[in-house]
Protein backbone atom coordinates (compact mmCIF):
# COMPACT_ATOMS: atom_id res chain seq x y z
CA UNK A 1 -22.92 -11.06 -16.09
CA UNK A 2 -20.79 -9.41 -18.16
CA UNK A 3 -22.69 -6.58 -19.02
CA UNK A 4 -23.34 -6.14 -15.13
CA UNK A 5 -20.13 -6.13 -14.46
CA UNK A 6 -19.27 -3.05 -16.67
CA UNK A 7 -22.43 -1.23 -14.91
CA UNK A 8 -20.61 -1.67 -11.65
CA UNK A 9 -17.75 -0.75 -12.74
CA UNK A 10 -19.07 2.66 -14.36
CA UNK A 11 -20.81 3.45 -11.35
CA UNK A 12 -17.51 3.23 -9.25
CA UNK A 13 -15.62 5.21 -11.72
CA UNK A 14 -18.30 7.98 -12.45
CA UNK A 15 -20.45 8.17 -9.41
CA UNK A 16 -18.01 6.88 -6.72
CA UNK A 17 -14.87 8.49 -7.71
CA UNK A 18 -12.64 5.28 -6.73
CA UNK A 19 -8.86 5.82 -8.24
CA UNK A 20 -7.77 4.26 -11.44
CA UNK A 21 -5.79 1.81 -9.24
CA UNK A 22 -8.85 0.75 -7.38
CA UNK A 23 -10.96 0.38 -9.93
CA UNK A 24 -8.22 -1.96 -11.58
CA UNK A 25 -8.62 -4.17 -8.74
CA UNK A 26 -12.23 -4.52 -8.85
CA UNK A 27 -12.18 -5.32 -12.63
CA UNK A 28 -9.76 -7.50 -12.42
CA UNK A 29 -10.75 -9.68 -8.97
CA UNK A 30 -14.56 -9.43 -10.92
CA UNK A 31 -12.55 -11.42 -14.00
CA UNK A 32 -11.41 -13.76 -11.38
CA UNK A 33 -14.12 -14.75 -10.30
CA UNK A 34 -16.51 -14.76 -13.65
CA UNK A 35 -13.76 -17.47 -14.79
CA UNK A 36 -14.17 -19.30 -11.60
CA UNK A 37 -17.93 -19.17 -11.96
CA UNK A 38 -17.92 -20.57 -15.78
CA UNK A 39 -15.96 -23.25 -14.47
CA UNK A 40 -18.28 -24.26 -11.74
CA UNK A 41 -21.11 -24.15 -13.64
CA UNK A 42 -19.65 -25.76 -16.87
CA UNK A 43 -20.93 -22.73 -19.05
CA UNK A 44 -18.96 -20.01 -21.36
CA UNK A 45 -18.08 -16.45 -19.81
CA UNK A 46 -20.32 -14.91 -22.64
CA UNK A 47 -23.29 -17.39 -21.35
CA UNK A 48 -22.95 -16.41 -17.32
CA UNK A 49 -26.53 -15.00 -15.78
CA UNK A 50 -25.86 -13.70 -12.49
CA UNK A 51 -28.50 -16.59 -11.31
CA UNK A 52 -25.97 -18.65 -11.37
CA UNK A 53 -24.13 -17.26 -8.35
CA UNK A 54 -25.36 -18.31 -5.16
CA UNK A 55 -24.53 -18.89 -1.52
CA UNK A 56 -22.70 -22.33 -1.75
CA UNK A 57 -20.82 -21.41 -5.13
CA UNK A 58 -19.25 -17.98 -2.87
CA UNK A 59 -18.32 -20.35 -0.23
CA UNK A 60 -16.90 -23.10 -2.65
CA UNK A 61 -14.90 -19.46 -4.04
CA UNK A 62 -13.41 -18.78 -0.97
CA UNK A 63 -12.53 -22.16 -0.06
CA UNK A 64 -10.47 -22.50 -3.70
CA UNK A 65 -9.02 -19.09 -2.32
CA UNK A 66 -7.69 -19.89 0.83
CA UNK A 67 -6.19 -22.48 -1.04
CA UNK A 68 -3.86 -20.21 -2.68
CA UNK A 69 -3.99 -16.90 -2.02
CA UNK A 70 -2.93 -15.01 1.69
CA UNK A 71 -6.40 -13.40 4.37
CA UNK A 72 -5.66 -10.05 3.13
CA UNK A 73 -6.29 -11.16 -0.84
CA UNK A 74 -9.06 -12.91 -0.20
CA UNK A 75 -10.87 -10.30 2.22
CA UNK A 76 -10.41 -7.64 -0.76
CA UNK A 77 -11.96 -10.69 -3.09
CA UNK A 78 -14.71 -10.84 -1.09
CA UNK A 79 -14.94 -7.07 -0.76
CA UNK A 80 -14.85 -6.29 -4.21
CA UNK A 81 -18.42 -9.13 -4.41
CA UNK A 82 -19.83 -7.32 -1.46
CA UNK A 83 -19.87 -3.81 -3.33
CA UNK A 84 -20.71 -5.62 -6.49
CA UNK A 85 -23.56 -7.74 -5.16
CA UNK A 86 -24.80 -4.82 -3.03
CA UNK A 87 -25.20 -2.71 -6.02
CA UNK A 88 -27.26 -5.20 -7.87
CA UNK A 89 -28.98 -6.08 -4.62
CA UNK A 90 -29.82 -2.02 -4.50
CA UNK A 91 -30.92 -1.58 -8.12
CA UNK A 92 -33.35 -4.45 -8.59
CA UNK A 93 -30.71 -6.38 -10.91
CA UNK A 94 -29.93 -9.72 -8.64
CA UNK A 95 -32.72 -11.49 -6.83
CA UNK A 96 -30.68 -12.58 -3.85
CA UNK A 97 -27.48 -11.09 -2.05
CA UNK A 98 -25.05 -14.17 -2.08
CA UNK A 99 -22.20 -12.66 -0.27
CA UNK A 100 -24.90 -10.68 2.51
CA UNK A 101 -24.19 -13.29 5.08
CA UNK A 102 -20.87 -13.80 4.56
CA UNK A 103 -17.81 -12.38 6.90
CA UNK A 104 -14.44 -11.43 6.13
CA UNK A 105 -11.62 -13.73 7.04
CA UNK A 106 -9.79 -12.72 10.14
CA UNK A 107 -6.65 -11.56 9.32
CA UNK A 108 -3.29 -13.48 9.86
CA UNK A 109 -1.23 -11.73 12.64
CA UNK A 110 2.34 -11.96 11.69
CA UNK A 111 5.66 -12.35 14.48
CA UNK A 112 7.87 -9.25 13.68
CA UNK A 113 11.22 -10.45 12.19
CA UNK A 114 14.21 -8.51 13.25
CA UNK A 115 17.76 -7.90 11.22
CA UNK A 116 20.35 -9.61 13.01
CA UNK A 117 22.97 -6.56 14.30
CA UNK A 118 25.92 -7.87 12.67
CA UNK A 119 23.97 -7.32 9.27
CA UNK A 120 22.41 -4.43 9.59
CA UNK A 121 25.87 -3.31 10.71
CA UNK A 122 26.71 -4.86 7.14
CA UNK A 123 23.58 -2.92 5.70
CA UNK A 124 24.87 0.43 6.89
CA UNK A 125 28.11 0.17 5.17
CA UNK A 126 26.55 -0.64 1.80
CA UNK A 127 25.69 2.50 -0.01
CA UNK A 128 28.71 4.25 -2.04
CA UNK A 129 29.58 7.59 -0.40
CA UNK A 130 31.78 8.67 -2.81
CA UNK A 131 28.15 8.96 -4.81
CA UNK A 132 25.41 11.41 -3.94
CA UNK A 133 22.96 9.12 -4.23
CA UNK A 134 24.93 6.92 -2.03
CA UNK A 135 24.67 9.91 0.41
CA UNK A 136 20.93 9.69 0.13
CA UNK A 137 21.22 5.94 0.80
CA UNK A 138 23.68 6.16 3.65
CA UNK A 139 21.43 9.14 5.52
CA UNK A 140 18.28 7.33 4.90
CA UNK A 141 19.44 3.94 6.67
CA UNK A 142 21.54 5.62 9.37
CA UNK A 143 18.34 7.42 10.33
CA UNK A 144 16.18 4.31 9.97
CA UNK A 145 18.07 2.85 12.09
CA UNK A 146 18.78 5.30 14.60
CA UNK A 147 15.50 6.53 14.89
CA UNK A 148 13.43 3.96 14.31
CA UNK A 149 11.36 5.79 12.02
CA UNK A 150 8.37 4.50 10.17
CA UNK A 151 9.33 4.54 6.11
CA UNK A 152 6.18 6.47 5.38
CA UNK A 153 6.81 8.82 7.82
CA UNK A 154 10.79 9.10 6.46
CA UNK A 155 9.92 9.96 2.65
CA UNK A 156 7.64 12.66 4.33
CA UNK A 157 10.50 14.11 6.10
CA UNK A 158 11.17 18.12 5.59
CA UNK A 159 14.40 19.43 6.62
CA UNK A 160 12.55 22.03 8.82
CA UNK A 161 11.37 19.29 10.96
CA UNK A 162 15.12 17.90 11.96
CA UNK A 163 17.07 20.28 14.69
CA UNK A 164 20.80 18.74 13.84
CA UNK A 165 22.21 20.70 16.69
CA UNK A 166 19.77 19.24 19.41
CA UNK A 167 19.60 16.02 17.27
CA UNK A 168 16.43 16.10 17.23
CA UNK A 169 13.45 14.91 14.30
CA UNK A 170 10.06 16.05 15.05
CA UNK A 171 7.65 13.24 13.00
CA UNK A 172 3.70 13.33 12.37
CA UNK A 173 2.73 9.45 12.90
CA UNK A 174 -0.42 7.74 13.05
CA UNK A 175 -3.32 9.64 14.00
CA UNK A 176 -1.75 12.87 13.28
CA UNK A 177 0.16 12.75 16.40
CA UNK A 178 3.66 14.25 16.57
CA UNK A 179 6.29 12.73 17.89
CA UNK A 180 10.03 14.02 18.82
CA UNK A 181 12.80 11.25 18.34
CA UNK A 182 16.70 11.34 19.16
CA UNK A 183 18.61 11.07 16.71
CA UNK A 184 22.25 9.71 16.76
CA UNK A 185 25.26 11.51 15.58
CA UNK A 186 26.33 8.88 13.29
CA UNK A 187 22.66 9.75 11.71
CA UNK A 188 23.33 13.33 12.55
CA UNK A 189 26.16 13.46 10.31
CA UNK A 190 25.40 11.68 7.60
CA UNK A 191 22.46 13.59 6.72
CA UNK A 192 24.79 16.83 7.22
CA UNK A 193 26.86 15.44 4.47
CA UNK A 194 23.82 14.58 1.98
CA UNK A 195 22.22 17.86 3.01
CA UNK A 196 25.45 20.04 2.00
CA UNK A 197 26.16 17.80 -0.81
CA UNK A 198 22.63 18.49 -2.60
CA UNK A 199 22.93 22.09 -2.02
CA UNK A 200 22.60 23.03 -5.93
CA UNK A 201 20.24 20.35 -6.69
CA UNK A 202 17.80 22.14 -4.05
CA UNK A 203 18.15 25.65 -5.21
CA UNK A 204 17.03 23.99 -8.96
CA UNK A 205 13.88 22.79 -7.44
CA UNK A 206 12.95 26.24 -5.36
CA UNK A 207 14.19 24.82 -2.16
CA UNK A 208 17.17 25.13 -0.04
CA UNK A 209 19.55 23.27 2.77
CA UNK A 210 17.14 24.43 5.52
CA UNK A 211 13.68 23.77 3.85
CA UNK A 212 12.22 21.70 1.69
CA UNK A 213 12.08 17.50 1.29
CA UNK A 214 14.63 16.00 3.37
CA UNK A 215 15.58 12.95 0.50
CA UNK A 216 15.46 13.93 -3.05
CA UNK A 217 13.95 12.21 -5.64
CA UNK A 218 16.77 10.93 -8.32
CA UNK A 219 14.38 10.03 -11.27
């Protein structure tokens, strides 16, 4: 199996184009579950034929899984055999599909917890102004909070998307729709400060206090 395993694992890399980070994944849920089948089957890793794998052993898999791991693991598990079975299935290498029949766990729908006022009040008041990276800090939750912002769409921020005097940000969400958010001037103000405060660093990196990356990076 091994030796299949390192055929799949070329193909995704050369012929698929998956990321390193990806492709880390699938190698290492694949060693997961090689390890899991040599125990099963009472045989060594170097001794595992992919004959060995069959319907009842995935299910016995995924019921170990659910054991221990949370839905969204165990559906990319079971994704990672679905792409690797499929390509043996496809090139004449397995004679059965194991995981074919097989359906992704539903996943778990989570309650939204919410910060309790008094310590997000508390939150606020953490970062050190007297600091510019406590600036940063300070602008970034004021305007989390105020404008209930998404954090992917806050690193993404540009200054040419914020009108301070309207108090106004302009965002591109989900979708690629835009959306235009108040702002409030506790917000406002604090990212005034940071902004004014970063002027130099800005002009370093080609950029200025009215374009360019709203939030630096500091390392």
């Amino acid at each position: 199996m091994k030796k299949l395993i390192s055929s799949f694992i070329r193909y995704i890399q050369t012929e698929k184009g998956y990321s390193a980070h990806t492709i880390r994944n699938y190698a290492s849920d694949l060693r997961q579950f090689t390890r899991f089948v040599a125990t099963k089957r009472g045989v060594k890793k170097a001794d595992l034929g992919i004959d060995l794998v069959d319907h009842m052993l995935i299910r016995s898999y995924l019921g170990e899984l659910f054991d221990k791991c949370r839905r969204t693991t165990i559906a990319r598990r079971l994704s990672t055999l679905k792409s690797f079975f499929r390509y043996l299935e496809l090139r004449g290498l397995a004679p059965l599909n194991p995981v074919a029949e097989i359906t992704t766990p539903k996943q778990e729908s989570h309650i939204p917890t919410y910060l309790p006022i008094d310590d997000m009040f508390s939150l606020l008041e953490q970062p050190d102004r007297e600091e510019e990276i406590g600036l940063r800090d300070s602008a970034i939750l004021e305007l989390l909070y105020s404008a209930g912002l998404r954090v992917s769409e806050l690193v993404a921020l540009d200054i040419e998307q914020l009108a301070l005097n309207s108090r106004l940000v302009k965002v591109l969400g989900k979708g690629g729709k835009e959306r235009l958010l108040p702002v409030g001037r506790k917000a406002i103000a604090a990212i005034r400060e940071y902004i004014e405060h970063t002027e130099n660093r800005r002009k370093k990196t080609g950029h200025s206090k009215h374009h360019g990356p709203l939030f630096l990076n500091y390392r």
